[in-house]
C-alpha atoms as a PDB file:
ATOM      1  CA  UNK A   1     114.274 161.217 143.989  1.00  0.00           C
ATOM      2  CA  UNK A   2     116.049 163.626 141.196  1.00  0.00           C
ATOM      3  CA  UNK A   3     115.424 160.263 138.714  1.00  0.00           C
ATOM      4  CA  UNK A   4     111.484 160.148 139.380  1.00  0.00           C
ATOM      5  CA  UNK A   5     111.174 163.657 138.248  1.00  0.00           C
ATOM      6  CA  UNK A   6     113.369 162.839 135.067  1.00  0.00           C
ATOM      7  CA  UNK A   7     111.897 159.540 134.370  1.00  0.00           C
ATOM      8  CA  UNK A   8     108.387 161.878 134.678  1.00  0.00           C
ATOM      9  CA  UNK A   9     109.899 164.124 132.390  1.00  0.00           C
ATOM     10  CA  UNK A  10     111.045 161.582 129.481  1.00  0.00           C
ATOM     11  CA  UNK A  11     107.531 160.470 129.523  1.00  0.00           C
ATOM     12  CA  UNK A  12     105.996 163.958 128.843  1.00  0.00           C
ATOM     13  CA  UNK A  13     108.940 164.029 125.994  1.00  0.00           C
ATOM     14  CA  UNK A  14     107.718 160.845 124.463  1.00  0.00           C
ATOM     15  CA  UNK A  15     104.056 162.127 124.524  1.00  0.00           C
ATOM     16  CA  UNK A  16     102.787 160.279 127.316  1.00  0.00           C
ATOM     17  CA  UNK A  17      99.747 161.689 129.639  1.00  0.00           C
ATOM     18  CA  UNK A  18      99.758 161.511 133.491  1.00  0.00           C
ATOM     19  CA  UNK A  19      97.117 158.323 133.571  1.00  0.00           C
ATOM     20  CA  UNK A  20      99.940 156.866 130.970  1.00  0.00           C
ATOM     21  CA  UNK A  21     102.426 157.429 134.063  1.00  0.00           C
ATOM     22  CA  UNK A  22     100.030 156.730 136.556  1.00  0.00           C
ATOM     23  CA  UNK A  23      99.393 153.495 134.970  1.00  0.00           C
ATOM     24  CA  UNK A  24     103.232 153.012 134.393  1.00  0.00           C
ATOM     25  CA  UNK A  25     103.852 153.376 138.056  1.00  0.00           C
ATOM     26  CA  UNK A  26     101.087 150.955 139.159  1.00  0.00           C
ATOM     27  CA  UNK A  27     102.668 148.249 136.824  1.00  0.00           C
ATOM     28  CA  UNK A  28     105.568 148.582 138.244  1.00  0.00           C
ATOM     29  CA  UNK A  29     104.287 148.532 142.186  1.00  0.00           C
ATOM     30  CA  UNK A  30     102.726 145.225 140.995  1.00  0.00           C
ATOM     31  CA  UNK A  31     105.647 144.132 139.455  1.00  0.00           C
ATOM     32  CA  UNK A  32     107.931 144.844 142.783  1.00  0.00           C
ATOM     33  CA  UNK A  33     105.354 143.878 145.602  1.00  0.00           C
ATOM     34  CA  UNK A  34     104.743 140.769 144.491  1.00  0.00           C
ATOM     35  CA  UNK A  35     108.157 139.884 144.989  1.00  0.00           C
ATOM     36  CA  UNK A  36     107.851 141.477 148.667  1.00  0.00           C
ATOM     37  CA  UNK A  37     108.193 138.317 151.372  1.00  0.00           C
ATOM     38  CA  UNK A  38     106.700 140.131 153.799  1.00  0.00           C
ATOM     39  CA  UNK A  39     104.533 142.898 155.322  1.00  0.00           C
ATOM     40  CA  UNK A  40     107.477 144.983 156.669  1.00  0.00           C
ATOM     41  CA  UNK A  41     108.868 144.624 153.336  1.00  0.00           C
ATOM     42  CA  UNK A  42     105.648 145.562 151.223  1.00  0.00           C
ATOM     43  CA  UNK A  43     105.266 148.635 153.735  1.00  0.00           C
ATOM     44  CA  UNK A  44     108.474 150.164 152.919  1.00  0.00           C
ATOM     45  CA  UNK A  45     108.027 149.504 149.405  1.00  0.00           C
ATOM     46  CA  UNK A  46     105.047 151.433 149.198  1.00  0.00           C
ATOM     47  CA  UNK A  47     106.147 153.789 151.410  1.00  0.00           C
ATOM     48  CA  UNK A  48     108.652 154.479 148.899  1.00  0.00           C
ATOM     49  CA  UNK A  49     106.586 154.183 145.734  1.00  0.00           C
ATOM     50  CA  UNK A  50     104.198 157.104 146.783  1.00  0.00           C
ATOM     51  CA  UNK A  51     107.480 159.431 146.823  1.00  0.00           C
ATOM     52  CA  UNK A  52     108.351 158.444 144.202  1.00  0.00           C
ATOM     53  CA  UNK A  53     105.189 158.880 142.206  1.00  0.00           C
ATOM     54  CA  UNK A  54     104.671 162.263 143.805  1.00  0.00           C
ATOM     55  CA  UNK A  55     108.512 162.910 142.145  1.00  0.00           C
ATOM     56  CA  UNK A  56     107.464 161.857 138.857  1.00  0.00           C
ATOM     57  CA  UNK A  57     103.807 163.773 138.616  1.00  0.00           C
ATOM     58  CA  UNK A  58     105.723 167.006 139.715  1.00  0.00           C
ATOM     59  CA  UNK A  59     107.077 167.131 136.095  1.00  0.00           C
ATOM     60  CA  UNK A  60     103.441 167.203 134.962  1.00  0.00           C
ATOM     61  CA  UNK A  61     102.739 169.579 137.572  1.00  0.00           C
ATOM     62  CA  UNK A  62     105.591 172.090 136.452  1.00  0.00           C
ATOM     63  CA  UNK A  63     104.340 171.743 132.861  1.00  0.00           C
ATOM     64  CA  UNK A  64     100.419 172.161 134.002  1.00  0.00           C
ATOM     65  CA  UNK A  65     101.328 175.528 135.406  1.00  0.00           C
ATOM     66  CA  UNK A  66     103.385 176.603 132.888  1.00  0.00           C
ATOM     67  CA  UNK A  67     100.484 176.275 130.562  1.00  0.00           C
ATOM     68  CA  UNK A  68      98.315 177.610 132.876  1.00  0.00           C
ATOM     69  CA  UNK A  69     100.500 180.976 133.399  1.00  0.00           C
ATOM     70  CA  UNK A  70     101.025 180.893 129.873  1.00  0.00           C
ATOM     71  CA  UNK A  71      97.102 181.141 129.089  1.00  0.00           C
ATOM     72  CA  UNK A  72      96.433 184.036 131.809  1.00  0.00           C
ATOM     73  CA  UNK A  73      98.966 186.135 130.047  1.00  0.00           C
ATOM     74  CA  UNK A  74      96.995 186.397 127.025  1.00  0.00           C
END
């Protein structure tokens, strides 16, 4: 999952917000589901995709709390 964080990452780089990746992610789901023939196979790819999204929003996460320890220093 070491490419969900990075790809979460390169989207804080290029200025992009968590709903931007949020929204980027459900796109994507959309995209890959609807090629899904079946249940079995729609279950493991959302299985998947929620790990993966959890990956991703840790780099917001990481930067969240670095701005948050940053403010209770002051």
């Amino acid at each position: 999952m070491g490419a969900a964080y990075e790809l979460g990452r390169a989207a804080i780089t290029e200025g992009k917000g968590i709903l931007d990746f949020a929204a980027m992610h459900q796109a994507a789901l959309v995209a890959i589901v609807s090629e899904s023939c079946t249940i079995g196979d729609a279950t493991r790819v959302l299985c998947g995709a929620g790990e993966f999204l959890a990956e991703g929003l840790s780099a917001y996460e990481i930067t969240h709390r670095g701005f948050r320890e940053a403010i209770a220093s002051l």
